[in-house]
C-alpha atoms as a PDB file:
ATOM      1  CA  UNK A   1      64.860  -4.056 -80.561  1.00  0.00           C
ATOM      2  CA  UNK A   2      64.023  -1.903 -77.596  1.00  0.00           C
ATOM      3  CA  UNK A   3      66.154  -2.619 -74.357  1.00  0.00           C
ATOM      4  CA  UNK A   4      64.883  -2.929 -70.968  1.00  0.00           C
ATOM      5  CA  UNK A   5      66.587  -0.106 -69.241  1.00  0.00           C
ATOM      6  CA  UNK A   6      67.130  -0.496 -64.941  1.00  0.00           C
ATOM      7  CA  UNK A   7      68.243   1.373 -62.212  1.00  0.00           C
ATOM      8  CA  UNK A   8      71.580  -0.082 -60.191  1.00  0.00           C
ATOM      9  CA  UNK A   9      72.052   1.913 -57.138  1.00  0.00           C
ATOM     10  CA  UNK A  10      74.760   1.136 -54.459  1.00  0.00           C
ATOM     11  CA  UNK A  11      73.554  -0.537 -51.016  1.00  0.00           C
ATOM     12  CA  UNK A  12      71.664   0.015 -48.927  1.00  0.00           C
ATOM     13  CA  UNK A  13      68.431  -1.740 -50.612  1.00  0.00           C
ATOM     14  CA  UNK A  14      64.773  -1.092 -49.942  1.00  0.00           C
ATOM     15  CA  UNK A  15      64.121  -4.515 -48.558  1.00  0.00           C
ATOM     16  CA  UNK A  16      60.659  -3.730 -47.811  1.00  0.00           C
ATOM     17  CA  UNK A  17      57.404  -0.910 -48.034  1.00  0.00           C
ATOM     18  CA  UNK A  18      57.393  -0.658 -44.198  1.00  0.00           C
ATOM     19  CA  UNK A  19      58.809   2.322 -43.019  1.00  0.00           C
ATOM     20  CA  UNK A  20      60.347   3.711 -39.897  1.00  0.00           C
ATOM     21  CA  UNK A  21      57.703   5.519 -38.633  1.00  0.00           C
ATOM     22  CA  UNK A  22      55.571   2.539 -39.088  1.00  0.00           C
ATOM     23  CA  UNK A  23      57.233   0.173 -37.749  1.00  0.00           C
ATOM     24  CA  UNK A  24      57.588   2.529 -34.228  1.00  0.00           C
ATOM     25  CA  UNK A  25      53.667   3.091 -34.385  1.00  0.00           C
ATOM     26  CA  UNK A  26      53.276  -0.869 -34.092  1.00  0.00           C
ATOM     27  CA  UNK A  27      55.789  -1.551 -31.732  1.00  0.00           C
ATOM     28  CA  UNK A  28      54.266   1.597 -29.587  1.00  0.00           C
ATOM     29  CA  UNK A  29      50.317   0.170 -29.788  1.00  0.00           C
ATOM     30  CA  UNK A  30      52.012  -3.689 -29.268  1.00  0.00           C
ATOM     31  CA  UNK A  31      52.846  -2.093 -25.885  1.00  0.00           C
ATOM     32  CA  UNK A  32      50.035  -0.978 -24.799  1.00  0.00           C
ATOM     33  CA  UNK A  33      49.179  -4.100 -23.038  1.00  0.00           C
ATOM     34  CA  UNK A  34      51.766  -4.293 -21.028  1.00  0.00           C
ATOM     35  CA  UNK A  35      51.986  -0.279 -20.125  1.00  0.00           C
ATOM     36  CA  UNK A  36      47.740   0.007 -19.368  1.00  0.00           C
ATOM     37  CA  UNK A  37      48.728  -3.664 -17.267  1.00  0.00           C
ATOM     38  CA  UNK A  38      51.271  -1.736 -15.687  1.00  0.00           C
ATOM     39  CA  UNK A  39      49.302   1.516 -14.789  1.00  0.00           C
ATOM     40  CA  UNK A  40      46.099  -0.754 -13.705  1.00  0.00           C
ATOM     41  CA  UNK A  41      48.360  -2.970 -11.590  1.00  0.00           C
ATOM     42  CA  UNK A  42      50.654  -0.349  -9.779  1.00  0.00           C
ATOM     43  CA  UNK A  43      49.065   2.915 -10.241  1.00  0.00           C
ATOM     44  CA  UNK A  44      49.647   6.346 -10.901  1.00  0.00           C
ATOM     45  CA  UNK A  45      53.161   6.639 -10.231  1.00  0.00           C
ATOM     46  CA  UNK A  46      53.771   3.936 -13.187  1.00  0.00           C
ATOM     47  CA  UNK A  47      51.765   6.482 -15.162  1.00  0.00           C
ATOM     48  CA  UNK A  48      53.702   9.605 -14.169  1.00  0.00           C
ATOM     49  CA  UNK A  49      56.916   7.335 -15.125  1.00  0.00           C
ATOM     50  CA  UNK A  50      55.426   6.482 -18.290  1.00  0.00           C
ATOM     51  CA  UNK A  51      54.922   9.855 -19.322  1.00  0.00           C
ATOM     52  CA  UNK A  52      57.606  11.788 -18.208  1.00  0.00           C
ATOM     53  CA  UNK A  53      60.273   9.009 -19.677  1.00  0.00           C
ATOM     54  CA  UNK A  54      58.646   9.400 -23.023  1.00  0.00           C
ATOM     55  CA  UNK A  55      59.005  13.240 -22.975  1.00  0.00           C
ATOM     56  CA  UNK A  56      62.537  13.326 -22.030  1.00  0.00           C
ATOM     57  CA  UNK A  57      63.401  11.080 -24.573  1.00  0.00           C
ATOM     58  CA  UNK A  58      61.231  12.897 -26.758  1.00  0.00           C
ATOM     59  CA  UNK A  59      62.209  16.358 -25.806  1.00  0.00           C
ATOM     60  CA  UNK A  60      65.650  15.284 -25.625  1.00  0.00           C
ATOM     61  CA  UNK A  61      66.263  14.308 -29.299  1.00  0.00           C
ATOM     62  CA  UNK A  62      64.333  17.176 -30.622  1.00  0.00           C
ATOM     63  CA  UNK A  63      66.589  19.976 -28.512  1.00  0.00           C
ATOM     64  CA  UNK A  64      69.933  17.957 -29.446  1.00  0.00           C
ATOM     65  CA  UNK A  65      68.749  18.050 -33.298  1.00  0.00           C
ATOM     66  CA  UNK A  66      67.488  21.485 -32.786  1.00  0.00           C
ATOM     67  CA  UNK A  67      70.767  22.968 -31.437  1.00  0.00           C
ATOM     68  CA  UNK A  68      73.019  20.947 -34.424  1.00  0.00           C
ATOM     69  CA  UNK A  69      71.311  22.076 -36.740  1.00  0.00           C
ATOM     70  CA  UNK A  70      70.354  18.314 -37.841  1.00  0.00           C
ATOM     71  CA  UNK A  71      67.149  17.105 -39.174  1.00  0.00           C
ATOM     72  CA  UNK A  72      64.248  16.639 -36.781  1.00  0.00           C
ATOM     73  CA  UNK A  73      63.173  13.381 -36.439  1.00  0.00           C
ATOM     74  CA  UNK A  74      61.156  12.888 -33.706  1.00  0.00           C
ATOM     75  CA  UNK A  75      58.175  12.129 -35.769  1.00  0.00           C
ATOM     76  CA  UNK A  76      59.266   8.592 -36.610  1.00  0.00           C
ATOM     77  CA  UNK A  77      58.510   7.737 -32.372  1.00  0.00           C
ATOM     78  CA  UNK A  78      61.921   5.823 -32.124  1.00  0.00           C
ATOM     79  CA  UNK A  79      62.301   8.159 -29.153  1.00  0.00           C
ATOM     80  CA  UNK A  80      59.208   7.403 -27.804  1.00  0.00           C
ATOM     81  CA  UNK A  81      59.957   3.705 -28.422  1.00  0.00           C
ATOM     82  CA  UNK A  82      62.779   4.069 -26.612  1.00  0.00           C
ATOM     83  CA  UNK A  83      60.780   6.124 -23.306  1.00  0.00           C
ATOM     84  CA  UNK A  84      58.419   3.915 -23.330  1.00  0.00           C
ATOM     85  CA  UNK A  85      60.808   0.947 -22.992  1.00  0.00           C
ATOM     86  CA  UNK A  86      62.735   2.334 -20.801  1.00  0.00           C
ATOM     87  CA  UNK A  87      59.939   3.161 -18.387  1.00  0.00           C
ATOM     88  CA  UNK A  88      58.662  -0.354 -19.034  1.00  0.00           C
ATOM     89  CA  UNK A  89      61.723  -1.605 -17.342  1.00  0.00           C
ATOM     90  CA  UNK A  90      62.141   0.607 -14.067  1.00  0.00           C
ATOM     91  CA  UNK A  91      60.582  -0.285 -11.062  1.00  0.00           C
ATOM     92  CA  UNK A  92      57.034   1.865  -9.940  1.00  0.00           C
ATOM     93  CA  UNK A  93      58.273   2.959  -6.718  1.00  0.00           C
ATOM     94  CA  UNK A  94      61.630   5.328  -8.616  1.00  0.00           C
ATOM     95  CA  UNK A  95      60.674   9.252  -8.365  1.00  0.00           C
ATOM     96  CA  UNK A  96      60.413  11.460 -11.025  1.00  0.00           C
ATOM     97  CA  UNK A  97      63.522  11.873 -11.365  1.00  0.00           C
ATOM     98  CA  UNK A  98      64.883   8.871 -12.876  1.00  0.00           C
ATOM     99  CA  UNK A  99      63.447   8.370 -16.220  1.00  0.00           C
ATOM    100  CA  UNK A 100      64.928  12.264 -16.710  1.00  0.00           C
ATOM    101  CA  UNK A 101      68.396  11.286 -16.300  1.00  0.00           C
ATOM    102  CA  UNK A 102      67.883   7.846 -18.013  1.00  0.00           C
ATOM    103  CA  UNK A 103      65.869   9.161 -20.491  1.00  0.00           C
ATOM    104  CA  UNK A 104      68.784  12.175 -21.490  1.00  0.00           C
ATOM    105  CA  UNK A 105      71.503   8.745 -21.296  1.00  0.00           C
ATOM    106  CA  UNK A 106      69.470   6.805 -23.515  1.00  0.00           C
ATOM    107  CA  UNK A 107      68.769   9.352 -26.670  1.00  0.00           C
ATOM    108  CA  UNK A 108      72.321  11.757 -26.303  1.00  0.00           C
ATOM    109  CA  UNK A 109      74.693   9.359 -25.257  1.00  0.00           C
ATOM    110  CA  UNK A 110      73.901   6.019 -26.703  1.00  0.00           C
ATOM    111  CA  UNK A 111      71.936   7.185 -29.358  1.00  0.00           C
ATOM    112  CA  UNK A 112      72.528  10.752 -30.928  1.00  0.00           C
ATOM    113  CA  UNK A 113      76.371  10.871 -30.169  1.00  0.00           C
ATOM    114  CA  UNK A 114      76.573   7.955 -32.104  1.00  0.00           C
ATOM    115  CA  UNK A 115      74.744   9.303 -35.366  1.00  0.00           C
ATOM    116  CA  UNK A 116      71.225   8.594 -34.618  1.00  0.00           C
ATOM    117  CA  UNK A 117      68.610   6.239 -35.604  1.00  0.00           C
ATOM    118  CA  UNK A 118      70.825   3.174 -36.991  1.00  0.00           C
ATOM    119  CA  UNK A 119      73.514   3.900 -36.132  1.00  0.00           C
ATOM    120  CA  UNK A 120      73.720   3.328 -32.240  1.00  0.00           C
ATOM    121  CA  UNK A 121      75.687  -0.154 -31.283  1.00  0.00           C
ATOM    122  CA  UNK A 122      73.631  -1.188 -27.798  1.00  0.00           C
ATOM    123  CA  UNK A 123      69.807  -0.750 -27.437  1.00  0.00           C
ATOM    124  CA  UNK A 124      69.090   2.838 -26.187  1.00  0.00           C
ATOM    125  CA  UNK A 125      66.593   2.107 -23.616  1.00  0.00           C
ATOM    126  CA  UNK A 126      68.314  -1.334 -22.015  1.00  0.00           C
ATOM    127  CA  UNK A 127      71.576   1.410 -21.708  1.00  0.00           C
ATOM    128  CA  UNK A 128      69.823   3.866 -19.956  1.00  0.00           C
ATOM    129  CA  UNK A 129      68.564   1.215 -17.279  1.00  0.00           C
ATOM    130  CA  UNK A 130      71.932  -0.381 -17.228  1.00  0.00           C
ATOM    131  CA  UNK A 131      73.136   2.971 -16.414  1.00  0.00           C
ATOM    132  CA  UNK A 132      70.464   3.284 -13.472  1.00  0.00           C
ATOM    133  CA  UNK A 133      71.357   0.227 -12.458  1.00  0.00           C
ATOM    134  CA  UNK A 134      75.021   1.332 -11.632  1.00  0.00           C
ATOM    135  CA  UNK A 135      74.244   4.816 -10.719  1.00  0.00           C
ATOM    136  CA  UNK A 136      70.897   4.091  -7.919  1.00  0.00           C
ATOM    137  CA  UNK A 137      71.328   0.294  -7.266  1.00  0.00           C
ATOM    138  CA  UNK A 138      69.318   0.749  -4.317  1.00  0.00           C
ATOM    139  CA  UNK A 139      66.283   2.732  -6.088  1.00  0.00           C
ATOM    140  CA  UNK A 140      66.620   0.672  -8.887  1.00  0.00           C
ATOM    141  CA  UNK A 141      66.139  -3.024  -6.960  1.00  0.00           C
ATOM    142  CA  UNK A 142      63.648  -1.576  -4.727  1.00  0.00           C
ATOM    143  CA  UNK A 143      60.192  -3.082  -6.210  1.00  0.00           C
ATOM    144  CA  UNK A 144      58.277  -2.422  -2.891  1.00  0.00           C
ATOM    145  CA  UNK A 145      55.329  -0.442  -3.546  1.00  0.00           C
ATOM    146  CA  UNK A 146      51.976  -0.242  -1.724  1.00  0.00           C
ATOM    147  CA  UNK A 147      50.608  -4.246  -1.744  1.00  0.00           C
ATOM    148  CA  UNK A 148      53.711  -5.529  -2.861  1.00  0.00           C
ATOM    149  CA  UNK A 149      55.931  -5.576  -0.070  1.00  0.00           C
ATOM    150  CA  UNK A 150      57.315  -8.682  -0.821  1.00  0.00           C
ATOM    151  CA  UNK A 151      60.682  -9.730  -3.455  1.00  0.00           C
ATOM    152  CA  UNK A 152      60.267 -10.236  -7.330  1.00  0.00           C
ATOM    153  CA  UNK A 153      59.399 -14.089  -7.935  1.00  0.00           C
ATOM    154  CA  UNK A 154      63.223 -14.238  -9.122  1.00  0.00           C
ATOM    155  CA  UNK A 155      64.837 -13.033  -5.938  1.00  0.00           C
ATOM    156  CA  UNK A 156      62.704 -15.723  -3.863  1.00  0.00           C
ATOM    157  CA  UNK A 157      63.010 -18.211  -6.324  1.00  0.00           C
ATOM    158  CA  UNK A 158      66.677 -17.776  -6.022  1.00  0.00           C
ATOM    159  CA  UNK A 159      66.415 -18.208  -2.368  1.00  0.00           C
ATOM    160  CA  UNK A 160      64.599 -20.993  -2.566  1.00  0.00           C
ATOM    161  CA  UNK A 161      61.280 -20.249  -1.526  1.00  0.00           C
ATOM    162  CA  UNK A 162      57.995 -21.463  -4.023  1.00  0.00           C
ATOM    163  CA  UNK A 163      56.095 -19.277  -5.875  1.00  0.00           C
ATOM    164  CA  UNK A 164      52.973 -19.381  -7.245  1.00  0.00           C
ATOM    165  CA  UNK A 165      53.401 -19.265 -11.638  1.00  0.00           C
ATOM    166  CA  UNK A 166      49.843 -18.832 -12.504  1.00  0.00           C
ATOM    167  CA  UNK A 167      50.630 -15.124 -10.611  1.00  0.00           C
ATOM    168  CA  UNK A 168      53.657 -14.681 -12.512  1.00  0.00           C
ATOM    169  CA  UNK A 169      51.819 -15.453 -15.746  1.00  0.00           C
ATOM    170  CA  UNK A 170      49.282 -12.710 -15.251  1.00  0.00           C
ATOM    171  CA  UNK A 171      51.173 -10.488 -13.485  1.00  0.00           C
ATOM    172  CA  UNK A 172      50.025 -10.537  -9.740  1.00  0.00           C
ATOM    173  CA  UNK A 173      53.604  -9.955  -8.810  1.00  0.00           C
ATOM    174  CA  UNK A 174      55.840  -7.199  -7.983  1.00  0.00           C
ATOM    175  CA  UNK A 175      58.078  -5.910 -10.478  1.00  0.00           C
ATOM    176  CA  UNK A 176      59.129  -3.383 -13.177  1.00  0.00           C
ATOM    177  CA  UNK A 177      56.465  -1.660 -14.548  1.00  0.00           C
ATOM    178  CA  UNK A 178      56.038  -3.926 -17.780  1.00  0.00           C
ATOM    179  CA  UNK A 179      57.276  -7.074 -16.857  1.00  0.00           C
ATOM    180  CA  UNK A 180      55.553  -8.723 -14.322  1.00  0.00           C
ATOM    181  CA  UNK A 181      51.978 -10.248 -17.176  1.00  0.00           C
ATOM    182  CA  UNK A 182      52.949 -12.562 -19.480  1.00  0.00           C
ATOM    183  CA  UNK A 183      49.621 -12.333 -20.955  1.00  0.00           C
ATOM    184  CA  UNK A 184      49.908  -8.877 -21.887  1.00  0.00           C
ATOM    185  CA  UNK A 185      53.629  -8.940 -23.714  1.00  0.00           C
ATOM    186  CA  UNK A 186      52.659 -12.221 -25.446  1.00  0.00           C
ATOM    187  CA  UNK A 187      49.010  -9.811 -27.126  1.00  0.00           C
ATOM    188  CA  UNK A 188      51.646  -7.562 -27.231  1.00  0.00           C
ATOM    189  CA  UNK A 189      54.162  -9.824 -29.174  1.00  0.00           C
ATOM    190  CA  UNK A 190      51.354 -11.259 -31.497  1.00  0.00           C
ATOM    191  CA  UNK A 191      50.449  -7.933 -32.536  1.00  0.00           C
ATOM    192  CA  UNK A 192      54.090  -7.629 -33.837  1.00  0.00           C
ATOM    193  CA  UNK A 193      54.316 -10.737 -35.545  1.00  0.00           C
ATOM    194  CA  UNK A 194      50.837 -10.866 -36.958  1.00  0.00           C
ATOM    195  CA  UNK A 195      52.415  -7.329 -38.790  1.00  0.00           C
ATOM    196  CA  UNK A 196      55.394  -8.870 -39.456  1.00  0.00           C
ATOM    197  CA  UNK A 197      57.329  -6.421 -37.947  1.00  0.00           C
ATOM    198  CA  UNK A 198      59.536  -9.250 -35.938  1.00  0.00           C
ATOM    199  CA  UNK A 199      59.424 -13.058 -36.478  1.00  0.00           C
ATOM    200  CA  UNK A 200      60.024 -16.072 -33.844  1.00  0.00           C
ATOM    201  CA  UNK A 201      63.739 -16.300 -35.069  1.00  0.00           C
ATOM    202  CA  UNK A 202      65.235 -14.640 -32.439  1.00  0.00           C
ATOM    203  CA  UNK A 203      63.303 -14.303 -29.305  1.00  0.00           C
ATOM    204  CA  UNK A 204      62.165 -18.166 -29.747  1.00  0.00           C
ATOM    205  CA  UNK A 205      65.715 -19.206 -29.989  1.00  0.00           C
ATOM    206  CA  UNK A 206      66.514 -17.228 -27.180  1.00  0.00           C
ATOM    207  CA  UNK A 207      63.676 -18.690 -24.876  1.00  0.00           C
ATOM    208  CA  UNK A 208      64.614 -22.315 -25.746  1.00  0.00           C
ATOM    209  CA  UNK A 209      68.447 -21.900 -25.248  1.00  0.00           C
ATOM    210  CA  UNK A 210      67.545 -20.372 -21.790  1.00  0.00           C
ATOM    211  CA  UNK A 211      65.231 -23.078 -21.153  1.00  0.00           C
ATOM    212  CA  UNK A 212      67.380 -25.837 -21.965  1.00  0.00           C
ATOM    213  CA  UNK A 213      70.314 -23.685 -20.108  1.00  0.00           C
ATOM    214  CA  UNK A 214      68.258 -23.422 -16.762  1.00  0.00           C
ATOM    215  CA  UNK A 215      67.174 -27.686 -17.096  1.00  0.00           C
ATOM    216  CA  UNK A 216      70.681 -28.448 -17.460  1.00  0.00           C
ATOM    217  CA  UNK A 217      72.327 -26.074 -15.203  1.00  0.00           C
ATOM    218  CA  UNK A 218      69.820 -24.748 -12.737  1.00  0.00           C
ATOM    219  CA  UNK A 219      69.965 -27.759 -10.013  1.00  0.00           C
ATOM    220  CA  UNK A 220      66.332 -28.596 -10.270  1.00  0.00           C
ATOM    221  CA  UNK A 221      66.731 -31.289 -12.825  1.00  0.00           C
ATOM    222  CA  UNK A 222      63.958 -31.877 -14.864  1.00  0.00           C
ATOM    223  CA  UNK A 223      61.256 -29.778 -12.417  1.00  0.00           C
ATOM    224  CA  UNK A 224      59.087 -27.660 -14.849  1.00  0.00           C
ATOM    225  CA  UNK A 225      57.888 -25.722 -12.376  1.00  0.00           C
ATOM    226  CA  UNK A 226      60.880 -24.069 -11.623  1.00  0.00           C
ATOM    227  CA  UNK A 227      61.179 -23.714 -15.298  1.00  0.00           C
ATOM    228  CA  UNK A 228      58.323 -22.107 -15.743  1.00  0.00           C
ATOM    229  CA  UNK A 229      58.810 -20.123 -12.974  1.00  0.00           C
ATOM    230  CA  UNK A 230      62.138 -18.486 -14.534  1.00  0.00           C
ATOM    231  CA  UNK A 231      60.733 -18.178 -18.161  1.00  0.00           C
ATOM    232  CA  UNK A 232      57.609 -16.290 -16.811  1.00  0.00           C
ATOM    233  CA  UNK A 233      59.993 -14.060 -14.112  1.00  0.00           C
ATOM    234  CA  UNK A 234      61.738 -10.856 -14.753  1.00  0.00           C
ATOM    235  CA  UNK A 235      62.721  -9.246 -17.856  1.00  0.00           C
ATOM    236  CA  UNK A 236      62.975 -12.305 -20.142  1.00  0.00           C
ATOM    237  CA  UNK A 237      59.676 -12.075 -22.273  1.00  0.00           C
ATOM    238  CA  UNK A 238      59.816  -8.305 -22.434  1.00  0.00           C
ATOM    239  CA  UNK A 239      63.425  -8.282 -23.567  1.00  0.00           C
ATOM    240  CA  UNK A 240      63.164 -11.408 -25.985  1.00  0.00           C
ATOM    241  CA  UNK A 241      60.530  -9.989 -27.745  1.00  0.00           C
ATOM    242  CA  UNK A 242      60.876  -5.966 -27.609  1.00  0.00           C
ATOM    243  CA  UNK A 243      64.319  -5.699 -27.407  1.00  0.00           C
ATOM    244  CA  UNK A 244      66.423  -8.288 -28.208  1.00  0.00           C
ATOM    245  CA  UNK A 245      64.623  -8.137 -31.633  1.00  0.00           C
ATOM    246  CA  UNK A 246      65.628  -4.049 -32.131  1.00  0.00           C
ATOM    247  CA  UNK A 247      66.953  -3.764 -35.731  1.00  0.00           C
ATOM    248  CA  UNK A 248      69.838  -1.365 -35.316  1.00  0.00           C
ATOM    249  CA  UNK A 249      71.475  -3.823 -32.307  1.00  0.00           C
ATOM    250  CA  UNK A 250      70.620  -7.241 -34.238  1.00  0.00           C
ATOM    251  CA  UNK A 251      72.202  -9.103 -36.634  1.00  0.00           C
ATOM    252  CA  UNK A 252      70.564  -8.655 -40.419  1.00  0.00           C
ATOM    253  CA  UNK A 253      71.770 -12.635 -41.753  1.00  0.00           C
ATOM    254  CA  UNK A 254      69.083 -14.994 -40.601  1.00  0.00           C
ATOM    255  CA  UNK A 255      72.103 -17.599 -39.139  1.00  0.00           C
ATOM    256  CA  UNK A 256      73.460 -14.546 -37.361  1.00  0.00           C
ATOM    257  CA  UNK A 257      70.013 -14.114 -35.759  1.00  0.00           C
ATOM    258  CA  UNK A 258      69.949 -18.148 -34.600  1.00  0.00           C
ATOM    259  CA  UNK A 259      73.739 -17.469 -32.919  1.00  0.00           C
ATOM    260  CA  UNK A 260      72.533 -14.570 -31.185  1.00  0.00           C
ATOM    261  CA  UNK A 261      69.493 -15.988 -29.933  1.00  0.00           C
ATOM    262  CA  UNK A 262      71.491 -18.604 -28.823  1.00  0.00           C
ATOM    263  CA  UNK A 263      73.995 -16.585 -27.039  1.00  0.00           C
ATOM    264  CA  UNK A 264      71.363 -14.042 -25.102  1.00  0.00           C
ATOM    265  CA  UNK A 265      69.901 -17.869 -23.682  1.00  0.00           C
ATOM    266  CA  UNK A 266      72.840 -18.576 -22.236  1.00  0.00           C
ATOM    267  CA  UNK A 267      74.351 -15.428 -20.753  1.00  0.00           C
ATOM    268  CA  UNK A 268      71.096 -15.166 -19.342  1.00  0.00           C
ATOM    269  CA  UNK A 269      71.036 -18.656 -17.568  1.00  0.00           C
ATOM    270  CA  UNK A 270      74.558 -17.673 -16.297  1.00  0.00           C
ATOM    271  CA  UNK A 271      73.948 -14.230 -14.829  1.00  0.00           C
ATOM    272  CA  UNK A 272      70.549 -15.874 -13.035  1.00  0.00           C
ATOM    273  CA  UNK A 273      72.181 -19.086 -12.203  1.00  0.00           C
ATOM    274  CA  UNK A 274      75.442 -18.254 -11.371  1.00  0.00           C
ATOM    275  CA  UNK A 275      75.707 -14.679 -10.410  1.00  0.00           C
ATOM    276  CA  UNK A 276      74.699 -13.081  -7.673  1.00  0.00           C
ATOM    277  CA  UNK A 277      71.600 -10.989  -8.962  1.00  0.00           C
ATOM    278  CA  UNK A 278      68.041 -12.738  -9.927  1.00  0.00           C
ATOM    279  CA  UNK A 279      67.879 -11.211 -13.035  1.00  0.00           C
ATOM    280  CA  UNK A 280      70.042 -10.532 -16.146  1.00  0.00           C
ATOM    281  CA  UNK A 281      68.332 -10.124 -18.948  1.00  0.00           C
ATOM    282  CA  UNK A 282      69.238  -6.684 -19.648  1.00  0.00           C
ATOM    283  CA  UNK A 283      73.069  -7.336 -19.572  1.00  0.00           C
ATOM    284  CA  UNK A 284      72.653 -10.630 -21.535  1.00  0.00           C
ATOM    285  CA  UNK A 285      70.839  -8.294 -24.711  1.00  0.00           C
ATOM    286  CA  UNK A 286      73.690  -5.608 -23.791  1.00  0.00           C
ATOM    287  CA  UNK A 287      76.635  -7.856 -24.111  1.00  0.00           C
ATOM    288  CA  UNK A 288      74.611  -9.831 -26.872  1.00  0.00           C
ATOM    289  CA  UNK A 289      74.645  -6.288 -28.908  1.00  0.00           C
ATOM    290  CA  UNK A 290      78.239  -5.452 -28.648  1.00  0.00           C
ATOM    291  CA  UNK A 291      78.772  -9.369 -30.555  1.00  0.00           C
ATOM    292  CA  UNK A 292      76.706  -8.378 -33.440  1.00  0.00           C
ATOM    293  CA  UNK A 293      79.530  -6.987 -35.537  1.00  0.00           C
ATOM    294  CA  UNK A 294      81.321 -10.115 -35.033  1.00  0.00           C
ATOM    295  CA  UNK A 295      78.349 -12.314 -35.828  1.00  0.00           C
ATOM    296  CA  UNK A 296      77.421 -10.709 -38.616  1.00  0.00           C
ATOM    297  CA  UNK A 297      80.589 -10.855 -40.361  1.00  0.00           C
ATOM    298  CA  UNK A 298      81.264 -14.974 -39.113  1.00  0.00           C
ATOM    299  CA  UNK A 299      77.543 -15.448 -40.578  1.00  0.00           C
ATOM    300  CA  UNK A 300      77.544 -13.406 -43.673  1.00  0.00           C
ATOM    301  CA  UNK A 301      76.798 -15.332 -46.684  1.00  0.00           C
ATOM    302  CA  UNK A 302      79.626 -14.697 -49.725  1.00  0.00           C
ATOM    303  CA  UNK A 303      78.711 -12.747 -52.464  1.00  0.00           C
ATOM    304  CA  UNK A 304      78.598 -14.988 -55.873  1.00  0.00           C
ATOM    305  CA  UNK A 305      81.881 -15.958 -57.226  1.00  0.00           C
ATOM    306  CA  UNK A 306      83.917 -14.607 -54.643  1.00  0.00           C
ATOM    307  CA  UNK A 307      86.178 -16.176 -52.456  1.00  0.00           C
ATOM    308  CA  UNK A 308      85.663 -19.971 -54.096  1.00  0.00           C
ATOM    309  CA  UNK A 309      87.669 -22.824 -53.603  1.00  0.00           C
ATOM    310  CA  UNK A 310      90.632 -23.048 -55.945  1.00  0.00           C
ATOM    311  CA  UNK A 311      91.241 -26.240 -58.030  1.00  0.00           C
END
């Protein structure tokens, strides 16, 4: 009688034919919406921004790998993921300048120092803006840029003037460079679904808890305007979709990825309701990223015929 021989190998295990590279291309292409949006709404300077954020981060993890010797990896566009992202996030009117230094933060410091690709413990790109955040505030916030003299639909909303949603939902606004259409992250978020590269899991929990957060706790009652208003302003449908999904800073167990959904909805609501800034998206996935260890091991199913209940 022959025997069926098989191979046991140790984790990790191929969970599925979709590699790396692959994966980057699609999430790359899903934002091209949102960057050509970008480009065609601000103009050239988001361009220059685009490119020279994607080249940093580009250039930056090839001379890093080059100089330890380490394999070069820059062909699997997780750097240009991350510049592109990154740019995405910064505001049309920063110089040059800017995506260079955040761009350099992003890929040596959060990512490479930390092992590389999968092994970094807070989104790359959301780091390096935090970090522009702290270090040019005033840069940073500063949105005004040739028609758009005006503040994002957040900051006014949060001083209680109206704004006009159907803007806000195509992206007549001021802004970061990729946030202000709707329209053009949700073709953007379709693409990655329809490819199963993400699934609603996470950024839909994460909508709804912030939803439910901001009708309960934003003093406007039940006034879906207003709601609509903060779920179409700022960061929150860029990061809920293209960030707050990353692989490397989310939790793997499908309860884990309910919990953290779940918590990014509410730190959000409580960094735009209660603190002093409009926004807070990017701290929310930040903070949301440092749980995941803990998440994943509270939500971590147990292996078969361990740890059962004793008679």
């Amino acid at each position: 009688m022959n025997e069926k021989k098989m191979s046991v190998s140790t984790n990790p295990h191929v969970r599925s034919s979709m590699r790396t590279d692959k994966i980057m291309l699609l999430v790359l292409i899903a934002l091209l919406p949102a960057s050509v949006f970008g480009v065609w709404h601000f103009g050239l300077n988001a361009l220059v921004i685009i490119l020279v954020s994607v080249a940093t981060c580009v250039l930056t993890e090839y001379l890093y790998e080059k100089l330890m010797h380490k394999k070069i990896t820059i062909q699997d566009c997780s750097a240009a993921v991350t510049g592109l992202l990154l740019a995405l996030n910064m505001p049309p009117s920063a110089p040059w300048w800017m995506p260079v230094i955040g761009g350099v933060f992003a890929i040596l410091i959060v990512k490479q120092l930390f092992g590389g690709l999968g092994q970094n413990f807070m989104n790359p790109a959301l780091a390096g803006r935090c970090f522009l955040l702290i270090s040019f505030t005033g840069r940073m916030t500063d949105f005004t840029y040739d028609a758009f003299t005006g503040a994002t639909p957040l900051a006014a909303l949060k001083a209680g003037e109206s704004v006009n949603v159907l803007d806000m939902f195509l992206g007549n606004t001021a802004g970061t460079i990729g946030e202000t259409s709707v329209v053009a992250i949700v073709i953007g978020a379709i693409i990655l679904i329809w490819f199963e590269v993400i699934d609603l899991r996470i950024p839909g929990t994460y909508i709804a808890t912030f939803a439910v957060f901001v009708l309960l706790f934003g003093g406007h009652g039940l006034d879906f305007n207003y709601l609509a208003a903060q779920l179409c302003g700022g960061g929150l449908m860029l990061g809920a979709f293209f960030m707050a999904t990353d692989y490397v800073t989310s939790p793997i167990t499908k309860t884990g990825q309910l919990v953290y959904g779940c918590i990014l909805g509410i730190l959000t609501g409580i960094f735009r309701v209660f603190g002093s800034s409009a926004e807070g998206v990017s701290y929310a996935i930040i903070f949301g990223n440092l749980l995941v260890p803990l998440i994943e091991r509270l939500t971590m199913p147990k292996a078969f015929g361990k740890e059962g209940k004793k008679a």
